[in-house]
Protein backbone atom coordinates (compact mmCIF):
# COMPACT_ATOMS: atom_id res chain seq x y z
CA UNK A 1 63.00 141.70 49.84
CA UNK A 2 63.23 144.06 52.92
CA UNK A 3 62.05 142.95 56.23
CA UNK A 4 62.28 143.72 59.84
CA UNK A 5 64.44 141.58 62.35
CA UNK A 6 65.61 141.79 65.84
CA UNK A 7 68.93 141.98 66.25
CA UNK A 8 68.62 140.13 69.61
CA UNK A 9 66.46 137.33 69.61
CA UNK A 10 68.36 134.90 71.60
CA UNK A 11 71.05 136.48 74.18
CA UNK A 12 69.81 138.83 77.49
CA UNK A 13 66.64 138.98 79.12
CA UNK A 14 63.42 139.79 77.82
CA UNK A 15 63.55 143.57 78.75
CA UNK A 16 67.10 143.51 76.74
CA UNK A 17 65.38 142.27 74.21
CA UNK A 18 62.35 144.55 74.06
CA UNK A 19 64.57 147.25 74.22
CA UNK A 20 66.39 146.15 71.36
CA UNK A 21 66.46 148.37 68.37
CA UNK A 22 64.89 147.03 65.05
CA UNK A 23 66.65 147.47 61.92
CA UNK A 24 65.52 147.72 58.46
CA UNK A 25 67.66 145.80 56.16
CA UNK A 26 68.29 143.81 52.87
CA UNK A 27 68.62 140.07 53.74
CA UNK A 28 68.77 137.36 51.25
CA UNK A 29 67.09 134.74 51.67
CA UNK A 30 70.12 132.19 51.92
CA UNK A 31 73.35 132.74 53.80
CA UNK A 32 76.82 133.41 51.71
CA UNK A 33 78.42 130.20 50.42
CA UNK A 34 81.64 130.84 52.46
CA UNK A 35 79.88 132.07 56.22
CA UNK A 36 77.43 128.84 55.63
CA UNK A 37 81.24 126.95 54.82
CA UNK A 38 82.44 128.97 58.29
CA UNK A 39 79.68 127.32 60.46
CA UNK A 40 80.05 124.14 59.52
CA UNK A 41 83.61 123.75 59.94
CA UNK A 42 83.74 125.52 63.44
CA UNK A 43 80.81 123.04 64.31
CA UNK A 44 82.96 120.19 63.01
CA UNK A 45 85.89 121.26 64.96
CA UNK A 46 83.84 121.14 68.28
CA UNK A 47 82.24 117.74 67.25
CA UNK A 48 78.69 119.34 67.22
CA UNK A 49 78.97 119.89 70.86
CA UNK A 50 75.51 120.89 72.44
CA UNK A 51 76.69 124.30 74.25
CA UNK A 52 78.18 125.86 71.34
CA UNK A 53 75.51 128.84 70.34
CA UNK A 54 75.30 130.68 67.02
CA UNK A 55 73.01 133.57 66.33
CA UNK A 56 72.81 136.23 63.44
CA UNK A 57 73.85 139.48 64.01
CA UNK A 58 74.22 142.58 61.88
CA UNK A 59 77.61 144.51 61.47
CA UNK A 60 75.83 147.75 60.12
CA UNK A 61 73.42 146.24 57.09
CA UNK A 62 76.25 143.41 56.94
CA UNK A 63 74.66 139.71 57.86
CA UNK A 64 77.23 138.09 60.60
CA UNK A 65 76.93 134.72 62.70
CA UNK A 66 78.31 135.03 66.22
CA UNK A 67 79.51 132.20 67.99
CA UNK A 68 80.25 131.40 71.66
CA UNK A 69 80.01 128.60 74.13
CA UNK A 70 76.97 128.86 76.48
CA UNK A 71 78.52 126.92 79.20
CA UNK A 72 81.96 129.38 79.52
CA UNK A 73 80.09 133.13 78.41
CA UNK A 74 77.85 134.89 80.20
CA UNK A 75 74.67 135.67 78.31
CA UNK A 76 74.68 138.79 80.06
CA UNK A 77 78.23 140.04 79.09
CA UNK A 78 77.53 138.86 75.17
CA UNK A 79 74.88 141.54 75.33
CA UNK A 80 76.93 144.40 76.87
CA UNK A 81 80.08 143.95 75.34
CA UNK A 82 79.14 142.98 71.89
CA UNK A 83 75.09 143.33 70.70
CA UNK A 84 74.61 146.97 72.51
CA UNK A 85 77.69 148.02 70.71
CA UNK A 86 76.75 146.94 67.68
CA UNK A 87 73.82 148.31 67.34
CA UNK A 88 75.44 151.57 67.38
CA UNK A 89 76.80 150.74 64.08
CA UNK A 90 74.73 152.97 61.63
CA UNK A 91 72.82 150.55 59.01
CA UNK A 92 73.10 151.42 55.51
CA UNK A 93 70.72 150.67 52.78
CA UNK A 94 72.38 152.38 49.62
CA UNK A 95 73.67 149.39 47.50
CA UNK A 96 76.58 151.89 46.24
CA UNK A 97 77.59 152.25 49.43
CA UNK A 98 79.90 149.73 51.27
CA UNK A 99 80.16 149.13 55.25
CA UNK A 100 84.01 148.48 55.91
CA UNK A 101 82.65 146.40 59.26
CA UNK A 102 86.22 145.26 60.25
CA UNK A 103 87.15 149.08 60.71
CA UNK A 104 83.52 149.60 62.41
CA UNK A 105 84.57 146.61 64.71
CA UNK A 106 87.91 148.08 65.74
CA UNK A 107 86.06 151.63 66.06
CA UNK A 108 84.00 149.90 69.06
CA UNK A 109 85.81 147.38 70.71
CA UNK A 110 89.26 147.99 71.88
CA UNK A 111 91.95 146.67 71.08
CA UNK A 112 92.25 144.81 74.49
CA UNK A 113 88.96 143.32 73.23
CA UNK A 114 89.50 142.09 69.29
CA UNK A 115 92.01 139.72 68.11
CA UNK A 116 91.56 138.62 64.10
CA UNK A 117 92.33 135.49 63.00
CA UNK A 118 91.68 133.24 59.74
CA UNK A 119 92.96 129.80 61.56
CA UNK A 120 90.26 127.40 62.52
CA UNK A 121 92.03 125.71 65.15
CA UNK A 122 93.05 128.44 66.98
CA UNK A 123 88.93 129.76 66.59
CA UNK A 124 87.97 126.23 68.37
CA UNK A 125 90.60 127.16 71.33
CA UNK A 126 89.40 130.71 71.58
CA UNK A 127 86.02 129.72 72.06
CA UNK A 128 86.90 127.02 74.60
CA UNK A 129 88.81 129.64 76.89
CA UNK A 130 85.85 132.06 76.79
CA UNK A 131 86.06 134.17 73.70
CA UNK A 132 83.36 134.86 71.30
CA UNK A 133 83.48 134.78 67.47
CA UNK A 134 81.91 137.01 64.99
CA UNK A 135 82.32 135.80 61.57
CA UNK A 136 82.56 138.32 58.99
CA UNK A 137 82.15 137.26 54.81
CA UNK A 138 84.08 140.45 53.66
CA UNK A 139 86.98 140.28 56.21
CA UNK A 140 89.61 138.38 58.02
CA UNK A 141 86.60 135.27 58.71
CA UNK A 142 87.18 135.05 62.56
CA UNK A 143 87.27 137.77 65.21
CA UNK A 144 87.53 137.05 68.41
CA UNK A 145 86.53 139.30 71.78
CA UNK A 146 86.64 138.18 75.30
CA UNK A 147 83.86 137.75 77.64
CA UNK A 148 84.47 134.96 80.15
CA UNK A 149 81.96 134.38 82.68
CA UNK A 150 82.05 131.59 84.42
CA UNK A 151 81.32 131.04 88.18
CA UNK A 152 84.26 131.15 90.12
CA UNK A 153 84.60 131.05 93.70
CA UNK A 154 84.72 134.42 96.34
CA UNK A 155 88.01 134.62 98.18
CA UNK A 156 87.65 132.81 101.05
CA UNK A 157 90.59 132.12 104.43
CA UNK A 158 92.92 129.12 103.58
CA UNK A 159 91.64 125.54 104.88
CA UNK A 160 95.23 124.23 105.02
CA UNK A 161 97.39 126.94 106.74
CA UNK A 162 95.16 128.56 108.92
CA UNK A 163 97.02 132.02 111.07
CA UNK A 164 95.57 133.55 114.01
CA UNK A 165 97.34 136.68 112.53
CA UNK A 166 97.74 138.15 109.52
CA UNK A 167 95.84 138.18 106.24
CA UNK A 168 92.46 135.99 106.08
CA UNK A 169 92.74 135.96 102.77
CA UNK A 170 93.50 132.71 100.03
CA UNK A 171 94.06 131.93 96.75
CA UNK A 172 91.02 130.43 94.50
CA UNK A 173 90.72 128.17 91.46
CA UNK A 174 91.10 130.84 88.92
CA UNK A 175 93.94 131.86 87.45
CA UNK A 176 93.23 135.79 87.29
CA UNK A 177 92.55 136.29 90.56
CA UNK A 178 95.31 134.34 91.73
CA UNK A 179 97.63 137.08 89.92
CA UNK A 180 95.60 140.14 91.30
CA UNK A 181 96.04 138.99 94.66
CA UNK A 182 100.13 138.85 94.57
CA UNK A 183 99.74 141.97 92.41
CA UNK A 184 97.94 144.09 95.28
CA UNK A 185 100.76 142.96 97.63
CA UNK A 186 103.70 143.63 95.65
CA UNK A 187 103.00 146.93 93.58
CA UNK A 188 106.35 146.74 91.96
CA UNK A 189 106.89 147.11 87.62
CA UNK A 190 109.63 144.58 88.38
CA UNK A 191 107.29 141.74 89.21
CA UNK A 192 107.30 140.10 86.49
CA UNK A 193 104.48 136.88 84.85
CA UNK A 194 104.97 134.72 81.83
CA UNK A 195 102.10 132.54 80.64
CA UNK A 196 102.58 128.72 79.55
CA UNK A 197 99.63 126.38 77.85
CA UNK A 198 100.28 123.04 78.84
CA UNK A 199 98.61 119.97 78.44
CA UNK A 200 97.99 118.62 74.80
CA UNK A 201 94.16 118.05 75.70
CA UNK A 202 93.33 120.48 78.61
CA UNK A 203 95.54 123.54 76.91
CA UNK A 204 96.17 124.51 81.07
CA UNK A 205 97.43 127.94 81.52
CA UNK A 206 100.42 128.20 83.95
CA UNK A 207 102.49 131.53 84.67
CA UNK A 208 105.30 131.67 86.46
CA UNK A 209 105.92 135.39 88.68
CA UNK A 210 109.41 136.52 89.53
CA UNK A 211 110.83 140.14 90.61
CA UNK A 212 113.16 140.87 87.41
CA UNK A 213 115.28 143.05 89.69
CA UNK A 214 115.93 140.24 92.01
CA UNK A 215 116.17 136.37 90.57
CA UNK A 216 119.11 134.60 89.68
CA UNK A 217 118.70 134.34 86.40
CA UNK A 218 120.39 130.69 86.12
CA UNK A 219 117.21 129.76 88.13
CA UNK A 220 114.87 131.67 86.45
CA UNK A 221 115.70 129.96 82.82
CA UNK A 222 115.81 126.39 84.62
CA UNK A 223 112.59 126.43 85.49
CA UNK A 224 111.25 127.89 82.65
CA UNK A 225 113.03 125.47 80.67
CA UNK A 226 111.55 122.57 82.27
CA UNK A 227 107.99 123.93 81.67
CA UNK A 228 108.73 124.47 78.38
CA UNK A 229 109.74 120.73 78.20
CA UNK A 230 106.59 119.23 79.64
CA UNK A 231 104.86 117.18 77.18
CA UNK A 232 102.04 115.56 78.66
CA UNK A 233 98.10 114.96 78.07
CA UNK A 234 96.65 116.82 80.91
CA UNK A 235 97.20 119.50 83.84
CA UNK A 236 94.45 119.25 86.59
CA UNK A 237 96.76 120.54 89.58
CA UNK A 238 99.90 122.12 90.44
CA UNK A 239 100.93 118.66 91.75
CA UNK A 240 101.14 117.57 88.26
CA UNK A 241 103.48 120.56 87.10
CA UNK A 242 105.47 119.55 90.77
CA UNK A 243 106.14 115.79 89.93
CA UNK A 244 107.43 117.13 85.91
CA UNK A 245 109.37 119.76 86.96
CA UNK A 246 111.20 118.95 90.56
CA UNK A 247 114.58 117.36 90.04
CA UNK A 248 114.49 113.48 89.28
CA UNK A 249 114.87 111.86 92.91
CA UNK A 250 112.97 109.19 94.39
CA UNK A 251 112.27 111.05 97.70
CA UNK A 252 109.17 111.19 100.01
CA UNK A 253 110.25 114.77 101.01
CA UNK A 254 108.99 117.67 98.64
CA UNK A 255 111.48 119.58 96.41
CA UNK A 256 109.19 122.46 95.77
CA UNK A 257 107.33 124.53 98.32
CA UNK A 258 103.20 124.60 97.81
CA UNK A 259 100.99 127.76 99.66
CA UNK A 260 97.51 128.85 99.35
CA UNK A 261 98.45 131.90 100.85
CA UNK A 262 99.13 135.33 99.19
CA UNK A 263 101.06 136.68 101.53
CA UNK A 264 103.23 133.56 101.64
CA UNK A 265 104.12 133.54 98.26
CA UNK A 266 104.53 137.24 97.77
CA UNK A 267 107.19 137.15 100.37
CA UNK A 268 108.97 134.07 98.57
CA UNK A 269 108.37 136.18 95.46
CA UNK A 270 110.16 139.49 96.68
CA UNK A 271 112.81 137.23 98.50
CA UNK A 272 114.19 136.34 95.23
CA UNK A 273 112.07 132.30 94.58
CA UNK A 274 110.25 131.92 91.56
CA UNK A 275 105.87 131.40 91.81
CA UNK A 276 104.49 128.75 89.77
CA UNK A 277 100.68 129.97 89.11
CA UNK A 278 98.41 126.96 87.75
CA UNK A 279 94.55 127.52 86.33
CA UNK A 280 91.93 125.65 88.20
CA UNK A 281 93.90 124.88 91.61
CA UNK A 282 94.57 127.30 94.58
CA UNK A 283 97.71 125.89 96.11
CA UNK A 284 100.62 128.01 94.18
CA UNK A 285 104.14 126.72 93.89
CA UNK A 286 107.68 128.47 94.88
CA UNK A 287 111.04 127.15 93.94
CA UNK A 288 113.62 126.52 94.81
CA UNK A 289 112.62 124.91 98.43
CA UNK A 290 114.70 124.50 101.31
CA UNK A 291 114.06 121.62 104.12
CA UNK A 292 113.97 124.77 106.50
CA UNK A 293 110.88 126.97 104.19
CA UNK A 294 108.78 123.65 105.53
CA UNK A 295 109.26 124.96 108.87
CA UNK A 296 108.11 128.78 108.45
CA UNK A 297 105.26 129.95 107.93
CA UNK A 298 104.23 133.48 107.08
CA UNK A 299 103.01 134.36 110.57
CA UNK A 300 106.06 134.25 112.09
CA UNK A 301 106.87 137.34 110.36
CA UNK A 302 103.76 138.59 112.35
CA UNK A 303 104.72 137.57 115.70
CA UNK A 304 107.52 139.32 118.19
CA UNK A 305 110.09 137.55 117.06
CA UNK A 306 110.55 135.77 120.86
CA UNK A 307 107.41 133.99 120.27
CA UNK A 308 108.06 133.38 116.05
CA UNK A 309 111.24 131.72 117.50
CA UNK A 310 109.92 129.52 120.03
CA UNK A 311 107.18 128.33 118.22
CA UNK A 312 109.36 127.63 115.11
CA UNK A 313 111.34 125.55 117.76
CA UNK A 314 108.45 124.34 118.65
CA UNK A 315 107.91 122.74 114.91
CA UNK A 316 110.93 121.25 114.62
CA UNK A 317 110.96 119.34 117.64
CA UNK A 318 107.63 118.49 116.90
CA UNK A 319 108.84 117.02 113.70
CA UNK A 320 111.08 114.77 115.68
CA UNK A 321 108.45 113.58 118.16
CA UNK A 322 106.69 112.71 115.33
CA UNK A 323 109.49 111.16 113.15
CA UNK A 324 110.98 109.05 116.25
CA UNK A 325 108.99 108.61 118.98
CA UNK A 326 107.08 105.19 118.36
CA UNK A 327 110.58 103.91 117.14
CA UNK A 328 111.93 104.71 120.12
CA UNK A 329 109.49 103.47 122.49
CA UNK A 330 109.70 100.01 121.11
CA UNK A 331 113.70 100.46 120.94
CA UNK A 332 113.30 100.68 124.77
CA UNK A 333 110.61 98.17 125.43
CA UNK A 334 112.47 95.58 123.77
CA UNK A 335 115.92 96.23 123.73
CA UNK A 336 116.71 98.68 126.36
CA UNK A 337 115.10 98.40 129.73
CA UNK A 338 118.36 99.90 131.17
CA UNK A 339 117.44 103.27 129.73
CA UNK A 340 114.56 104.60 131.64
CA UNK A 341 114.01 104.68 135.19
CA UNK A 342 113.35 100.99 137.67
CA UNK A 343 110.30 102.42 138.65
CA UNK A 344 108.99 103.58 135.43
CA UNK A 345 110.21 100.30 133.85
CA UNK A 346 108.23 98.38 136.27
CA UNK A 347 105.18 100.46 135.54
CA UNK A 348 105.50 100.17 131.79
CA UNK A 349 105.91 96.18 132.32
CA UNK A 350 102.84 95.62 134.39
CA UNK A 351 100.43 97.09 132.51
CA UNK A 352 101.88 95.07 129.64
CA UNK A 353 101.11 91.67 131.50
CA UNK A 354 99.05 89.97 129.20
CA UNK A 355 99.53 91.69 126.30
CA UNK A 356 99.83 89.23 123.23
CA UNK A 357 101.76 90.99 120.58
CA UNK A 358 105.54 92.24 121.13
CA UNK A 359 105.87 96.24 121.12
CA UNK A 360 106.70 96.56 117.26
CA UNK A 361 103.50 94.85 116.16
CA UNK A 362 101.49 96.93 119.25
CA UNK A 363 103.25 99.98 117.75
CA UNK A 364 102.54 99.04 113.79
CA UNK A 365 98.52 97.69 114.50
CA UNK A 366 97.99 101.27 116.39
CA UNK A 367 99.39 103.47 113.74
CA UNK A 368 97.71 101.74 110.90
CA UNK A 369 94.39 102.05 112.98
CA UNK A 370 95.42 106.00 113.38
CA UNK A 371 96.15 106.28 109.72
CA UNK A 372 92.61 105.09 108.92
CA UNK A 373 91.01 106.56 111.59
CA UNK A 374 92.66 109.97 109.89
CA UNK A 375 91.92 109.21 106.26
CA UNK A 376 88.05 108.29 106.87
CA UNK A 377 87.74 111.55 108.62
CA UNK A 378 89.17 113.96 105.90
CA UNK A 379 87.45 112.11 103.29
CA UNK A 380 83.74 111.44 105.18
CA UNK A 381 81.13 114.47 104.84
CA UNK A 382 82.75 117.06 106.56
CA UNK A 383 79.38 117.16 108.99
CA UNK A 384 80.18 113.88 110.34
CA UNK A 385 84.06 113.19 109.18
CA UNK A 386 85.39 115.21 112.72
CA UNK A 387 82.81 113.56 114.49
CA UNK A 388 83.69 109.58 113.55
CA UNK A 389 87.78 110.81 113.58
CA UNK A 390 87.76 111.98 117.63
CA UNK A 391 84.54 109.19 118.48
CA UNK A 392 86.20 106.29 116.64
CA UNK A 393 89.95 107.00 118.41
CA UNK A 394 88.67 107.13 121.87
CA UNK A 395 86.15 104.13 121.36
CA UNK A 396 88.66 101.87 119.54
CA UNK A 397 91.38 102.97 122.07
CA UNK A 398 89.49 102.37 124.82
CA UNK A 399 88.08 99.00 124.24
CA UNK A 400 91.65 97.98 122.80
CA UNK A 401 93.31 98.78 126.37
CA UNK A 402 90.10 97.00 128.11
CA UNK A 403 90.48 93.70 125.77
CA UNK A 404 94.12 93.73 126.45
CA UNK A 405 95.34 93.81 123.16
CA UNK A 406 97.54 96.99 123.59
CA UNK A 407 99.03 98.78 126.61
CA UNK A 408 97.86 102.25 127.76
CA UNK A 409 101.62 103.47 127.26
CA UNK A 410 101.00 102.46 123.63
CA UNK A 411 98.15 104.99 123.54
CA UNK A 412 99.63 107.74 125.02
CA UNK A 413 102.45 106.94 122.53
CA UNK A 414 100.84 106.74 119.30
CA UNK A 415 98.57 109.87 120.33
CA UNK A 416 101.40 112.02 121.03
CA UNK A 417 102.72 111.51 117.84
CA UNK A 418 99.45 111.92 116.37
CA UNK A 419 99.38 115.52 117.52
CA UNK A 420 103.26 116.14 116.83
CA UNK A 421 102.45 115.27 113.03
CA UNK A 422 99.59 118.33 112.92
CA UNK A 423 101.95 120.67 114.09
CA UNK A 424 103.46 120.25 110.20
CA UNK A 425 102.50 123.04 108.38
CA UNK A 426 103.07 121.80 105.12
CA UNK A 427 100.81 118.80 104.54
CA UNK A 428 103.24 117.50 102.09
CA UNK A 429 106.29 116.87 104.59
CA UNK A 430 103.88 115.76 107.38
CA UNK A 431 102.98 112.58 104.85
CA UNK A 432 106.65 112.06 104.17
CA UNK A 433 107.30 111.96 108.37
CA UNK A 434 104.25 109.30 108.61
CA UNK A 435 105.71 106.93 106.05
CA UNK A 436 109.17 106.83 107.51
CA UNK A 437 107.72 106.03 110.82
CA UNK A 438 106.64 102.89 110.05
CA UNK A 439 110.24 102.09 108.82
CA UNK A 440 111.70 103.53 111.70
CA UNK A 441 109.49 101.19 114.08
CA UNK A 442 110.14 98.08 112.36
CA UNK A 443 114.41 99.04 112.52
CA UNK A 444 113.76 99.61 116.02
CA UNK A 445 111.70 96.85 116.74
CA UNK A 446 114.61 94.45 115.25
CA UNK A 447 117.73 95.85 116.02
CA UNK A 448 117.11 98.57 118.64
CA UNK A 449 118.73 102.01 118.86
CA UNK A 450 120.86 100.93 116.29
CA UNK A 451 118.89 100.54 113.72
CA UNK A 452 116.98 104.29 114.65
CA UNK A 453 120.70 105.59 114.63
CA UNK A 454 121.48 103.77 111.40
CA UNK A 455 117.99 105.07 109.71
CA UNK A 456 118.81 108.69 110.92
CA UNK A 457 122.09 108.38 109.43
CA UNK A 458 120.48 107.50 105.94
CA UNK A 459 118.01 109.62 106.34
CA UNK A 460 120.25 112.72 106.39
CA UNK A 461 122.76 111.44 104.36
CA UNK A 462 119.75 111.22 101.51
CA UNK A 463 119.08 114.45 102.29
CA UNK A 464 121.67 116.49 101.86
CA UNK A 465 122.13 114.90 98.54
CA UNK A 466 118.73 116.64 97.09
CA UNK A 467 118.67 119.69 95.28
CA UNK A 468 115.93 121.55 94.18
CA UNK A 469 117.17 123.63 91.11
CA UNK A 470 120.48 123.32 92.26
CA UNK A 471 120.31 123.88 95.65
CA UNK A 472 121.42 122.17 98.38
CA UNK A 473 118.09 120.90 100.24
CA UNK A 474 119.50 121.48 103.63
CA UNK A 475 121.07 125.06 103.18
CA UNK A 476 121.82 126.87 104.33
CA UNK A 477 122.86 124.14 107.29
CA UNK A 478 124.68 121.98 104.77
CA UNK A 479 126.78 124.05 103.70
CA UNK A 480 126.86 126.34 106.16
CA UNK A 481 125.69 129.90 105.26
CA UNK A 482 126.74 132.19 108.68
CA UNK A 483 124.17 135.55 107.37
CA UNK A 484 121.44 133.35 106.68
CA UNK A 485 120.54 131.54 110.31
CA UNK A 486 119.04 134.96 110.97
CA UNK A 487 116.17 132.99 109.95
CA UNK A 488 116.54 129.48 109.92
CA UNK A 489 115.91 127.88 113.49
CA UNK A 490 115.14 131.04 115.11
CA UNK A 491 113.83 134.50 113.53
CA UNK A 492 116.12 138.11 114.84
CA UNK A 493 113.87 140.64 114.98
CA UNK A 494 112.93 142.37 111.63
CA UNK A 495 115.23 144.97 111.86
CA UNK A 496 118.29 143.45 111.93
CA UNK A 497 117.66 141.03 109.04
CA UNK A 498 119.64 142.67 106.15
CA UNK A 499 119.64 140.72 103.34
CA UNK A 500 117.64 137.84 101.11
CA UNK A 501 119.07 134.30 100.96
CA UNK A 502 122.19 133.54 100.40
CA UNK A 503 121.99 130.85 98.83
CA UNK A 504 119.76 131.49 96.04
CA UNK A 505 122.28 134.30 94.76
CA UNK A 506 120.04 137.33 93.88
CA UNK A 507 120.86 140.15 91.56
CA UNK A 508 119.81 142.11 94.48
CA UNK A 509 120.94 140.92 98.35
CA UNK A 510 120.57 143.57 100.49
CA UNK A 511 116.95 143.90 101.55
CA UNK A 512 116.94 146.14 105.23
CA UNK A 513 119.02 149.65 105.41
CA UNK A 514 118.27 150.26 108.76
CA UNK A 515 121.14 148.51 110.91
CA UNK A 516 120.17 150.47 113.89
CA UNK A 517 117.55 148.71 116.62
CA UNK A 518 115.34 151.77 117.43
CA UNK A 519 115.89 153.68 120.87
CA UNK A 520 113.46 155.51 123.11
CA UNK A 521 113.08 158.87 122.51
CA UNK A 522 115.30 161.30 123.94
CA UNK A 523 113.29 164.52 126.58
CA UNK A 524 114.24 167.72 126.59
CA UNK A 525 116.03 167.59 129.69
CA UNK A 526 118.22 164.59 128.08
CA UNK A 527 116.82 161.86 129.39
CA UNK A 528 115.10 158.45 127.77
């Protein structure tokens, strides 16, 4: 029985599919045992799921079924990249004559394009990462060619580490743009990307990017042998890969560096750390991490390097305002009246007449309140959440001070330290200096300086004994590395920074050639 079909009766729009070329053919009237046995099985595998699609299609006068998953392809792309090409395929009606349609498949699509497979299992996870299958019943039964379309979203300026110079640009959920944005940076054969699945039941992709001509190699097969021992359910962030692969220390400081920029991480990248590229997240990881990479940022690369120095200053002492000041205030309100000034003392005193808590519990009830106040604003409809943050400080402050329940020095306190903690910028280490405060206000609330002193001395003593991939968290300060505080608390200019870090004991360590600072031209008559 010969009858006329279109070819495209489900996929495009209806102008595709009015433009569609009709073929004559001989189609029996049931499909072969084994494509029918194809089809169920593949629908089996994918528990009958609702978005899975299946339409016929013709290789030449060959009856097909091609499979994809609505919700992951683009209708669109399933008609350009595999119906138009296939009805290229010339149709032949002479019974003695025999259609090889797995050579006629490799003749259109490249090779890029076509994988073959007989496995069923690894047909259910090609479909689910946004391949689609033609099933053949005189070939290899599964063939499989790409066409991913899913939204994704434009490349938009980082939220979290915001520059006033330098690139605008950030790094998005998906995985392939991610990897096109370090490429365009560093257009170097030596940068190099190896692809992990993790995740038993979300089969995450993860790549990690290196410059071959540049890692230590001891680091490079560290971390890849922790990914490779990961054996977990699920991978929705790179905070998940973080916790499994940093070393195993109960810390509230991060081991491993996180950036949504591009520029950021190309520069750890060509400085000899390793990227750690997760699907579905834009904040990218580098290891290993120093305390002092939470204290740079990629604009100070931008800057003169005057003002990249003072403003890196800047960020540390920041990080001690925030860290220490409440502790110390309280240190000095209840232990140490000798320390500041009669008149300021006196001050400080009177406005605390009537005041019914001592200065620890002032200092703890205020930066709870703060803590709050912060957390409803970043989680509140962004319309409103900046709004209720700023409102709800100065209204609660203000009627606190007017009820007498906490001093105005208190205020002033607790908001300078507010403002110190935003100068972090690395979210994560700004949320490991707000839960320390609270433990150095209660040692300083009971035993005074000595307790802040004590704390301090724990504090660093626990930190120099972190690693991250075997090395030292505070190097190059501990140990000392002399060629590498060219850029640790300050930044010489660009010129005169000659090699990568020490520590991290590249193949390559020499990075600047030019160990001359420029001069001013020299006139004809010999003068600058």
């Amino acid at each position: 029985m010969k009858k006329t079909i279109k070819t495209f009766k489900k996929i495009g729009t209806k102008e595709t599919r009015q433009a569609a070329e009709e073929i004559t053919v001989e189609e029996k009237d049931d499909l072969p045992d084994s494509l029918e046995e194809h089809i169920n099985e593949l629908k089996s595998l994918l528990h009958h799921t609702s978005d899975l699609l299946i339409d016929d299609i013709y290789v030449g006068s060959l009856k097909a079924k091609l499979c994809y998953i609505e919700s992951i392809c683009d209708s669109s792309h399933i008609y350009e990249k595999i119906q138009h090409p296939l009805n290229t395929i010339p149709t032949v009606t002479d019974k003695n004559l025999r259609l090889d349609s797995k050579r006629e498949l490799i003749r259109l699509f490249s090779s890029a394009q076509l994988q073959f497979s007989d496995n069923l299992k690894e047909a259910g996870k090609k479909l689910v990462d946004g391949f689609a299958l033609i099933i053949l019943k005189d070939s290899e039964p599964y063939c499989f060619i790409q066409v991913k379309g899913a939204e994704t979203r434009s490349i938009t300026e980082p939220t979290t580490q915001t520059t006033i110079r330098g690139p605008k640009d950030g790094f998005v959920e998906d995985l392939s743009t991610n990897l096109s944005l370090i490429r365009s940076r560093i257009k170097n054969p030596n940068l190099c990307f190896q692809k992990y699945i993790i995740g038993e039941d979300t089969s995450t992709s993860v790549t990690i990017g290196y410059m071959g001509n540049i890692v230590n190699d001891k680091i490079l097969e560290e971390v890849k042998t922790r990914l490779e021992e990961i054996k977990t359910f699920a991978i929705f962030e790179s905070s998940n890969i973080e916790e499994m692969i940093a070393d195993k220390t109960f810390t509230p400081f991060p081991l491993i560096y996180n950036s949504e920029r591009p520029d950021s991480v190309a520069a750890h990248i060509v400085s000899g750390k390793i990227a750690v590229l997760v699907d579905g997240t834009p904040f990218v990881l580098t290891a290993p991490a120093t305390f002092n990479d939470f204290f740079s940022i990629s604009e100070d690369y931008y800057q003169p390097f005057f003002m990249a120095s003072f403003l890196r200053i800047i960020r540390y002492f920041s990080f001690v305002i925030s860290l220490l000041l409440p502790s110390l205030y309280v240190a000095i309100i209840t232990y140490h009246h000798e320390m500041i000034p009669t008149t300021l003392i006196t001050k400080i005193f009177s406005q605390r007449e009537g005041i019914p808590f001592p200065a620890v519990i002032e200092a703890l009830a205020m930066e709870i309140t703060f803590e709050i106040l912060r957390e409803a604003g970043v989680r509140m409809p962004r319309a409103v959440g900046q709004t209720v943050s700023i409102v709800g400080g100065l209204v609660i402050g203000q009627s606190a001070v007017e009820a007498g329940i906490v001093s105005n020095f208190m205020v002033i306190i607790v908001a300078l330290t507010a403002i110190a903690s935003f100068v972090s910028p690395v979210y994560n280490l700004a949320i490991s200096t707000r839960m320390l405060r609270f433990l150095f206000i209660l040692l300083g609330g009971m035993i005074g300086f000595y307790g802040i002193i004590l704390a301090l001395i724990i504090m660093v003593a626990h930190l120099n004994s972190l690693r991250s991939f075997g090395v030292p968290y505070l190097t190059p300060v501990t140990p000392f590395i002399a060629s590498d505080q060219q850029d640790t608390f300050v930044r010489l200019p660009y010129f005169m920074m000659f090699s990568r870090p020490k520590y991290l004991k590249t193949k390559k360590e020499t990075k600047q050639f030019n160990d001359n600072s420029p001069t001013p031209p020299v006139n004809k008559e010999g003068q600058q």
